[in-house]
Protein backbone atom coordinates (compact mmCIF):
# COMPACT_ATOMS: atom_id res chain seq x y z
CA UNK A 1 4.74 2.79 15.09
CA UNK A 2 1.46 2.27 13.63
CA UNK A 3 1.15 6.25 13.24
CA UNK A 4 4.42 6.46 11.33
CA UNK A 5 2.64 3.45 9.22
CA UNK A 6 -0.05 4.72 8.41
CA UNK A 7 1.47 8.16 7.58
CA UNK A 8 3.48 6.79 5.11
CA UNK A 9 0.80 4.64 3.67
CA UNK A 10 -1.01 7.48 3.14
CA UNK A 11 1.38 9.97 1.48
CA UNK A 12 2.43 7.18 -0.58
CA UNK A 13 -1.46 6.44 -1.46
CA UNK A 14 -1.02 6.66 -5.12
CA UNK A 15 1.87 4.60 -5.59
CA UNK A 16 0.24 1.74 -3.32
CA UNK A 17 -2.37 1.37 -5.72
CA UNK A 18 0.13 1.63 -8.63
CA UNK A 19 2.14 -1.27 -7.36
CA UNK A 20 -0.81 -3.21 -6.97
CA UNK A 21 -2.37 -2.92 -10.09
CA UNK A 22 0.72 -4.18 -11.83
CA UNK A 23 0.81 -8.35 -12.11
CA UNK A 24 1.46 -7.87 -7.50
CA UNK A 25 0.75 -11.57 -6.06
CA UNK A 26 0.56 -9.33 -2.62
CA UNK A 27 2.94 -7.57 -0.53
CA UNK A 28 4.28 -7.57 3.95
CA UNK A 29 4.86 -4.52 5.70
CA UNK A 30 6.99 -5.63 8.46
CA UNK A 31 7.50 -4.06 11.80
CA UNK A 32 11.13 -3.89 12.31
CA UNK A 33 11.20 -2.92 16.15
CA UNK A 34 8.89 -6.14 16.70
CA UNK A 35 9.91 -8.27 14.00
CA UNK A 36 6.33 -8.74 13.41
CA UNK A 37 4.37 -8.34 10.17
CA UNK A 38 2.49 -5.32 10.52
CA UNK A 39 0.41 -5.00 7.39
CA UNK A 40 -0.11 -8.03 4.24
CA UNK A 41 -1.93 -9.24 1.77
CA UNK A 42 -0.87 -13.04 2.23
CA UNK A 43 -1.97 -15.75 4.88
CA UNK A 44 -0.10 -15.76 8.09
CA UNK A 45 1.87 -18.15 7.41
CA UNK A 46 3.10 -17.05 3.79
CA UNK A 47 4.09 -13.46 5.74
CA UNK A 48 5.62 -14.86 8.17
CA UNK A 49 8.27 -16.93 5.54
CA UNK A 50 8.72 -14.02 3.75
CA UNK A 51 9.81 -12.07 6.83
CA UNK A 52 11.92 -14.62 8.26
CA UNK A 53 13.71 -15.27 5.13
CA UNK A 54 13.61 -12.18 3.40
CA UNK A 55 13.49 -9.92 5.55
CA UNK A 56 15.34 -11.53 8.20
CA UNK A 57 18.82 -13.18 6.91
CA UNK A 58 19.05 -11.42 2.87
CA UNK A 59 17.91 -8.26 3.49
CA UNK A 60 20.21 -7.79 7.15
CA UNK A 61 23.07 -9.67 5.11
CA UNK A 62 22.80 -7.40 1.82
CA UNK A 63 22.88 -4.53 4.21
CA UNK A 64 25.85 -5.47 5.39
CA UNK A 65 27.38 -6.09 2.17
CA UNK A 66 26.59 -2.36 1.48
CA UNK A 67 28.36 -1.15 4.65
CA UNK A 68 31.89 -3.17 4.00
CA UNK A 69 32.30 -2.32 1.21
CA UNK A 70 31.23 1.73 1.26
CA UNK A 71 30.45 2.25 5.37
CA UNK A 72 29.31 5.64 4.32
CA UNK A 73 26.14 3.88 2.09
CA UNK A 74 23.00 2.51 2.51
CA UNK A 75 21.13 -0.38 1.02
CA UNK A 76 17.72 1.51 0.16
CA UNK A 77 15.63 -0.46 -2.86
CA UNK A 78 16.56 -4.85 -3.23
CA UNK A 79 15.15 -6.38 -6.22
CA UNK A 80 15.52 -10.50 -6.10
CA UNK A 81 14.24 -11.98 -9.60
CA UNK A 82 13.48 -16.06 -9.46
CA UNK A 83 12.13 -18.45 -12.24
CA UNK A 84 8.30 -17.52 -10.52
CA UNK A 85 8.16 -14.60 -8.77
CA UNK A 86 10.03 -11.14 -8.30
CA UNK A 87 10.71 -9.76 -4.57
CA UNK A 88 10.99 -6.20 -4.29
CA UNK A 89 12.07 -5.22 -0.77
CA UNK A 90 12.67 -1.32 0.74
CA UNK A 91 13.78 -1.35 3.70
CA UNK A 92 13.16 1.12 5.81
CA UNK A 93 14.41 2.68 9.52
CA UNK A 94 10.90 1.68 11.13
CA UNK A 95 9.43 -0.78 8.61
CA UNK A 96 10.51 -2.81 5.06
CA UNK A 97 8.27 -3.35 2.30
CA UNK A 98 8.76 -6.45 0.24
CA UNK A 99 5.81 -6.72 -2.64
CA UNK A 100 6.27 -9.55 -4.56
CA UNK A 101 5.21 -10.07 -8.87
């Protein structure tokens, strides 16, 4: 898993550091075999909310929003805008990315 990570960290290099540059509070890389946050920019416990919560119930139940109504689609980018912040999760077979502005 942490191969596959890093591999796509690293072709992705350049947009990384885009993302980053631009207003990001931080972002999780979460393991989605484990459930466990693999890579993040946040304390512990801030990670860990955002993967529960996030990751856990809205992303799984958007997903399968996507599937009943179109089984043949996919949910690939989510974009969640708040009064504070902006969540922008891809989720991923292996992993999900949520980096948050």
């Amino acid at each position: 898993m942490n191969r596959i990570l890093e591999k796509v960290i690293h072709q992705n290099g350049t947009i990384v550091d885009r993302i980053l540059s631009e207003h990001t509070i931080g972002y999780v890389v979460s393991d989605n075999m484990a459930n466990a946050v693999a890579e993040t920019s946040f304390d512990n416990t801030s990670a860990q909310a955002i993967l529960k919560h996030l990751n856990g119930l809205l992303v799984s139940t958007c997903q399968s929003v996507v599937r009943d109504i179109d089984p043949t689609n996919k949910l690939c980018f989510m974009r969640l805008a708040t009064r504070k912040y902006e969540y922008l999760v891809a989720p991923e077979e292996y992993f999900t990315i949520t980096v948050v502005q």
